[in-house]
Protein backbone atom coordinates (compact mmCIF):
# COMPACT_ATOMS: atom_id res chain seq x y z
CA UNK A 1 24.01 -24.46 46.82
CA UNK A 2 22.73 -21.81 49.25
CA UNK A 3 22.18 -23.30 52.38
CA UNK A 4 19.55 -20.47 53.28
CA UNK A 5 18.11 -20.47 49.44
CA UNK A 6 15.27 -18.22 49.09
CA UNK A 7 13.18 -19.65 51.75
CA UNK A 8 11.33 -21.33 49.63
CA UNK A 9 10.99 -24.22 51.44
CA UNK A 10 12.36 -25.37 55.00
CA UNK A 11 12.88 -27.95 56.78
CA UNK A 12 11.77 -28.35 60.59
CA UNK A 13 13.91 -30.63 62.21
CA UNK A 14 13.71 -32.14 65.69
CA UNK A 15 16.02 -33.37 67.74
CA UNK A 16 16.50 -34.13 71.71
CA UNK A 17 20.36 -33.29 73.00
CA UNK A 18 22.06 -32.73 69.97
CA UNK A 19 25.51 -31.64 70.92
CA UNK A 20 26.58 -31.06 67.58
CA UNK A 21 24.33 -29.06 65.25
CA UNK A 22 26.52 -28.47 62.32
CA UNK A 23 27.08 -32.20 61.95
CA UNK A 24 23.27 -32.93 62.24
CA UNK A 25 22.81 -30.92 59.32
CA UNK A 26 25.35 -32.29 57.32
CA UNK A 27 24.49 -35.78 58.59
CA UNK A 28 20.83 -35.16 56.88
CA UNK A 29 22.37 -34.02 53.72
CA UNK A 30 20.59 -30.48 54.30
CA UNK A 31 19.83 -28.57 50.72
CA UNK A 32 17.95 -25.84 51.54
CA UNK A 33 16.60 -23.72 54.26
CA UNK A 34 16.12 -25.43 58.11
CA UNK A 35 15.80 -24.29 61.78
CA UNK A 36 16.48 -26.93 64.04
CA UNK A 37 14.66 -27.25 67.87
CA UNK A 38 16.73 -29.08 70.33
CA UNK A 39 14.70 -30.40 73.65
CA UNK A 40 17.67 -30.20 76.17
CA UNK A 41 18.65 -29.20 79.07
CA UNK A 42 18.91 -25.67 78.14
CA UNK A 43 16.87 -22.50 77.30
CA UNK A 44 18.65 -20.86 74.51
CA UNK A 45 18.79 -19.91 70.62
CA UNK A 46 21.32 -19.91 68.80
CA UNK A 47 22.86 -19.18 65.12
CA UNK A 48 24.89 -21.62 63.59
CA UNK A 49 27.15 -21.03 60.51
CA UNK A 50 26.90 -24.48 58.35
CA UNK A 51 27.23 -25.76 54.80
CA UNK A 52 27.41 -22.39 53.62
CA UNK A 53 24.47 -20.52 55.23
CA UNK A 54 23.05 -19.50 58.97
CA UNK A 55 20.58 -21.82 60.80
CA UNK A 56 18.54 -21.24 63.91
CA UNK A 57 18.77 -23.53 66.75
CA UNK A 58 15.99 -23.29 69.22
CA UNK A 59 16.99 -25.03 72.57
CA UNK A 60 14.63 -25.45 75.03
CA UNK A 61 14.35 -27.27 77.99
CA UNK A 62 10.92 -29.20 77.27
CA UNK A 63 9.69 -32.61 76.03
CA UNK A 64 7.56 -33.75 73.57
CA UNK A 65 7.80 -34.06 69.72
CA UNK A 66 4.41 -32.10 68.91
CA UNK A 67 6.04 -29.29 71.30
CA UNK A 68 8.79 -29.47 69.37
CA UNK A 69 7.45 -29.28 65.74
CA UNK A 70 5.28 -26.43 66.84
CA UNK A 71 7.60 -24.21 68.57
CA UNK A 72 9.19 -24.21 64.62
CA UNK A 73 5.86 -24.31 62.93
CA UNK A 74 5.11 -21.25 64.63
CA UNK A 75 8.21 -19.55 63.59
CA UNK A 76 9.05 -20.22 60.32
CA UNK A 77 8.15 -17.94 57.59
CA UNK A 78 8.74 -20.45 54.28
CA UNK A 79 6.24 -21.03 51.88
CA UNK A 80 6.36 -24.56 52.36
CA UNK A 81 8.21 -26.63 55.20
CA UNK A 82 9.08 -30.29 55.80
CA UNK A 83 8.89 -32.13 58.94
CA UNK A 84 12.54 -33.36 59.42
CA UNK A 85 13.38 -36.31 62.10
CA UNK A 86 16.69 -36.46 62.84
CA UNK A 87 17.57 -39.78 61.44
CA UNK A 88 16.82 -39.06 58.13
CA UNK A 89 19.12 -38.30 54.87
CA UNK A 90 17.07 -36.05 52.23
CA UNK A 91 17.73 -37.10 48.75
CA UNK A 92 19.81 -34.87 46.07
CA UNK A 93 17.39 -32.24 44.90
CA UNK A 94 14.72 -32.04 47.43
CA UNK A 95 14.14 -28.58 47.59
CA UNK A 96 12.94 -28.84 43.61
CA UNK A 97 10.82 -32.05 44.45
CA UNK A 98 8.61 -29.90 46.81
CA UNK A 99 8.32 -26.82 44.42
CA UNK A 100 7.16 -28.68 41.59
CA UNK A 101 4.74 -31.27 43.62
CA UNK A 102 3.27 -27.73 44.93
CA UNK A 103 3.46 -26.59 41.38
CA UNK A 104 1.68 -29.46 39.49
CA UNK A 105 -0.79 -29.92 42.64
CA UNK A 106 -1.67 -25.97 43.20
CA UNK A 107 -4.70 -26.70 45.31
CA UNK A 108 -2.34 -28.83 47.50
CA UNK A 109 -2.28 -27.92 51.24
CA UNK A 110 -0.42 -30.87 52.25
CA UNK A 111 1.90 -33.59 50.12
CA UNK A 112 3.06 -36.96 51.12
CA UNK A 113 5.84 -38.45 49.95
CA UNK A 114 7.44 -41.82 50.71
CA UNK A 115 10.39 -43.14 52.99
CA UNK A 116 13.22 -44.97 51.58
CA UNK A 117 14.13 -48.02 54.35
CA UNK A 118 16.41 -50.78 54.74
CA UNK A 119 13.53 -52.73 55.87
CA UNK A 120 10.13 -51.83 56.09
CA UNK A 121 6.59 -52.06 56.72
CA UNK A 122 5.84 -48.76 55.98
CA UNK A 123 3.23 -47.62 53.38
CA UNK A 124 4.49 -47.22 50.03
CA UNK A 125 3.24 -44.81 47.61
CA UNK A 126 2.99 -46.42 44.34
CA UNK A 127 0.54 -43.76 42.43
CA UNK A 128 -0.59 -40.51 43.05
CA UNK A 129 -4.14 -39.79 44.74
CA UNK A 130 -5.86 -38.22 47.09
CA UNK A 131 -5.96 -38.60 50.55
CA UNK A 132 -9.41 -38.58 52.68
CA UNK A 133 -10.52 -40.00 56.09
CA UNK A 134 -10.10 -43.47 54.59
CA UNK A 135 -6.61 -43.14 54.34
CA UNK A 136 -5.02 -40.64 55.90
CA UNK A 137 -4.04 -43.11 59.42
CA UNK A 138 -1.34 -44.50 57.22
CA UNK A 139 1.20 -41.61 57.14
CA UNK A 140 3.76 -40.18 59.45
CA UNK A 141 5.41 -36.21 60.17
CA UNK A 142 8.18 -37.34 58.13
CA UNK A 143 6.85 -37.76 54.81
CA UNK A 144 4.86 -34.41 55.09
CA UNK A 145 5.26 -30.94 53.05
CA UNK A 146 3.01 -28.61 53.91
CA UNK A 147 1.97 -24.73 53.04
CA UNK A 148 2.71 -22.92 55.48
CA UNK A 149 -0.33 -20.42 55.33
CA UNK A 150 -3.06 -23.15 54.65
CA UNK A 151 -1.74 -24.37 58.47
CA UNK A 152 -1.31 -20.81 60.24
CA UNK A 153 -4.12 -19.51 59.11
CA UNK A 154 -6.31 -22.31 60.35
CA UNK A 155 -4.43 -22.57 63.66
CA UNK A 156 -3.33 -26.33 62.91
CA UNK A 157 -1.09 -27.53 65.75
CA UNK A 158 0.49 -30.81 66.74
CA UNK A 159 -1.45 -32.16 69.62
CA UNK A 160 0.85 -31.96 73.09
CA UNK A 161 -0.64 -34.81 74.34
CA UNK A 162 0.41 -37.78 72.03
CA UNK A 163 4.12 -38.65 70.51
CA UNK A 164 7.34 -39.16 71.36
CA UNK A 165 8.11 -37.70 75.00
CA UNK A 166 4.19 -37.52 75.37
CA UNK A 167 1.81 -39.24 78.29
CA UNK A 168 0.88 -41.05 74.90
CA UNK A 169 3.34 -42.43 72.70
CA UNK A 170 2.23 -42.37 69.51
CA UNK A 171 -0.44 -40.34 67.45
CA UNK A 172 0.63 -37.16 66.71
CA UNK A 173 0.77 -37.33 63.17
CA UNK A 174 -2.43 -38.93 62.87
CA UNK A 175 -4.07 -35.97 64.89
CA UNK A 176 -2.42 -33.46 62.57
CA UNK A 177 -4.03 -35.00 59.05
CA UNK A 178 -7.01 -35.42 60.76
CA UNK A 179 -7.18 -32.04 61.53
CA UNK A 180 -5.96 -31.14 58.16
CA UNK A 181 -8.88 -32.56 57.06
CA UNK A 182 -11.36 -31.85 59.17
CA UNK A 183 -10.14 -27.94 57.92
CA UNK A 184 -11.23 -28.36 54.36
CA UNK A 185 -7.57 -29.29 53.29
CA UNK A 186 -6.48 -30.35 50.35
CA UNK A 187 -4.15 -33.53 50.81
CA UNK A 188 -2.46 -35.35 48.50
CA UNK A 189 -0.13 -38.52 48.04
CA UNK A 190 2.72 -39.20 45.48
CA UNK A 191 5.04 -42.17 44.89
CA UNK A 192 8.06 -39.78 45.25
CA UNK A 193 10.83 -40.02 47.51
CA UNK A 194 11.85 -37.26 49.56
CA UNK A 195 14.38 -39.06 51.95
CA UNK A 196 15.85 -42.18 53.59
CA UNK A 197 15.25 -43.40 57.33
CA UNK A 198 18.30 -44.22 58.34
CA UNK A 199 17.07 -46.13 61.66
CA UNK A 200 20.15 -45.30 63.55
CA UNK A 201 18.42 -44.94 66.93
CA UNK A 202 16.11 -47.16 68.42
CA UNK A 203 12.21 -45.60 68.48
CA UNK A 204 11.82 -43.25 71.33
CA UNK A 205 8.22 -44.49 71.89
CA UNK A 206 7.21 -48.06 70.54
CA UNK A 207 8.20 -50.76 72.35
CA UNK A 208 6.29 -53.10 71.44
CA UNK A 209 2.62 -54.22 70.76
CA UNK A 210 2.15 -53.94 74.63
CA UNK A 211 -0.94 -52.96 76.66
CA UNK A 212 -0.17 -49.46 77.11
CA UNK A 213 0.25 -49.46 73.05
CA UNK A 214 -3.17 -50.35 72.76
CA UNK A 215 -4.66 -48.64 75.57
CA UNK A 216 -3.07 -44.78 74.13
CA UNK A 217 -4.62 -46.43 70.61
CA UNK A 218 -7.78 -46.42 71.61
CA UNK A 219 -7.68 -42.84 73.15
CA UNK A 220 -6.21 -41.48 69.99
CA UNK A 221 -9.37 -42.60 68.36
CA UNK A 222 -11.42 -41.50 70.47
CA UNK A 223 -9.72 -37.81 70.20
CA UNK A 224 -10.36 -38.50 66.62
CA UNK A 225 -13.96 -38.55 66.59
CA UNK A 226 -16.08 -39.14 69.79
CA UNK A 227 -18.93 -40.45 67.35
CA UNK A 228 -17.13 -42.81 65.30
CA UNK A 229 -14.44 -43.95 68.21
CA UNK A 230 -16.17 -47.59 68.53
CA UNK A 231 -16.09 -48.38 64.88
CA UNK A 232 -12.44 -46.87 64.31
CA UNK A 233 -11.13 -49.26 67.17
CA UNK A 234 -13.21 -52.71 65.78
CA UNK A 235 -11.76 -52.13 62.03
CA UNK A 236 -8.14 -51.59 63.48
CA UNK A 237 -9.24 -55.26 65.68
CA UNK A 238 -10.32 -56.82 62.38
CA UNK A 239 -7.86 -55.49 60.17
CA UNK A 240 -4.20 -56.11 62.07
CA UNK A 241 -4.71 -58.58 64.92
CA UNK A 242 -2.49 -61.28 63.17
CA UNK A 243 0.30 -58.29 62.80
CA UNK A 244 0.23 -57.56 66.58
CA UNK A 245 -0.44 -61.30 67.63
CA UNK A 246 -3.41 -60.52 69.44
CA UNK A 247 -7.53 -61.91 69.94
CA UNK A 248 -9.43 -59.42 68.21
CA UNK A 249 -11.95 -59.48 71.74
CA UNK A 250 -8.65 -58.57 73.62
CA UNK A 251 -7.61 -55.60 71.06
CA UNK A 252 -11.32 -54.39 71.59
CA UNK A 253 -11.74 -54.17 75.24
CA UNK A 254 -8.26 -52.81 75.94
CA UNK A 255 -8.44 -49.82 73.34
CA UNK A 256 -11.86 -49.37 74.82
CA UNK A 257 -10.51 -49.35 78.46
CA UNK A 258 -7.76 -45.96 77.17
CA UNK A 259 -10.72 -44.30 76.70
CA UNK A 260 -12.71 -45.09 79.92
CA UNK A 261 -9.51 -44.94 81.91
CA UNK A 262 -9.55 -41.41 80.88
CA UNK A 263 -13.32 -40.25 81.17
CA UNK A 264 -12.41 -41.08 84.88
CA UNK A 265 -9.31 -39.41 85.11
CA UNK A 266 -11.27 -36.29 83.68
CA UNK A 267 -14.34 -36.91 86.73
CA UNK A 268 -11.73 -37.13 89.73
């Protein structure tokens, strides 16, 4: 197959100080179209020759994962693109899977799809259905296909303040949907798989269910919605205290304290 196809769809990968592009994208079992932006030491762009078609390589010397999915977002000109993380291996026939999800879903702005891990306690998809402000919090970058003009033409961004590389670890993803649908989009969910995590590196941001996890939670909330900030921290209290071994009074006042720890920041 084509490595370039017919740009139907594309894959935005990110990766930090890849030294060897061609093997990333044979490493990821690449199908179709894909760009590729390194965070690195260097500024530069280059075009590799690979599994039988050209690829762009966008180094830059930046951090920051929503950085780095924009700088491709903003560039690509596919009708729909994926989100790739560079430890995953896209399944045989991924390309089609997209097409005809966009196909039988035409008022689709966004598709999820699920992850294929070793072990997990990610969400699984197990029937189709739509996803609303009840459910979105559950899904990652990785699992995303999007339209490309639904995004552009509402100016939907990664936020370059949470993620990977970020003052804020983690969140990114959840800012994205949530603008998605706070747009109007149209967002759906499917028990398809699109690719396998192939957890060869360790997370670059979670280590743990430690205070400074809690305390960027309860910021990302309250980026979320300053009105409904209070409530979105208590259910996540109620709902996984066993999972992260903490009192639900503790969970509470800490997530609470990210978000008064930065009113003050924003008064000095």
């Amino acid at each position: 197959m084509a490595a370039m196809s017919d740009k139907k769809v594309e894959v935005l990968i990110t990766t930090v100080n890849c030294k060897n592009p061609e093997a990333l994208l044979q490493q990821m079992h690449i199908q179709s179209a894909a760009c590729i932006g390194n965070q690195c030491e260097v500024n530069r762009i280059d075009t590799i020759q690979a599994s039988g078609g050209s690829y762009i390589v966008y180094n830059f010397n930046e951090r920051g994962v929503g950085l780095n999915r924009n700088n491709l977002l903003m560039r690509t000109k596919a009708e729909y693109c994926l989100f790739g993380d560079d430890d995953l291996v896209y399944v045989d026939g991924y390309e089609n899977i997209v097409k005809d999800a966009f196909q039988t879903y035409p008022d689709a702005d966004v598709i999820l799809f699920n992850l294929e891990e070793e072990t997990s306690s990610r969400y699984k998809i197990q029937k189709p259905f739509k996803v609303n402000y009840f459910n979105f919090m559950r899904f990652g970058a990785a699992r995303m296909a999007v339209k490309r003009t639904s995004i552009q033409t509402r100016g939907i961004l990664f936020n370059l303040c949470f993620g990977g590389g970020c003052a804020h670890a983690h969140g990114e993803d959840t800012l994205f949907l949530n603008s998605c649908l706070k747009a109007g989009l149209h967002i759906y969910a499917l028990p398809i798989t699109i690719a396998t995590l192939t957890e060869v590196r360790a997370s670059s941001w979670f280590h743990g269910y430690d205070e400074k996890y809690f305390l960027d939670k309860g910021l990302l909330y309250y980026v979320m919605s300053r009105r409904f900030y209070p409530f979105l921290i208590l259910q996540d209290a109620l709902r996984h205290h066993k999972t992260y071994d903490k009192t639900i009074g503790y969970l509470v006042k800490t997530m609470k304290r990210g978000v008064a720890d930065e009113r003050k920041r924003r008064m000095q």
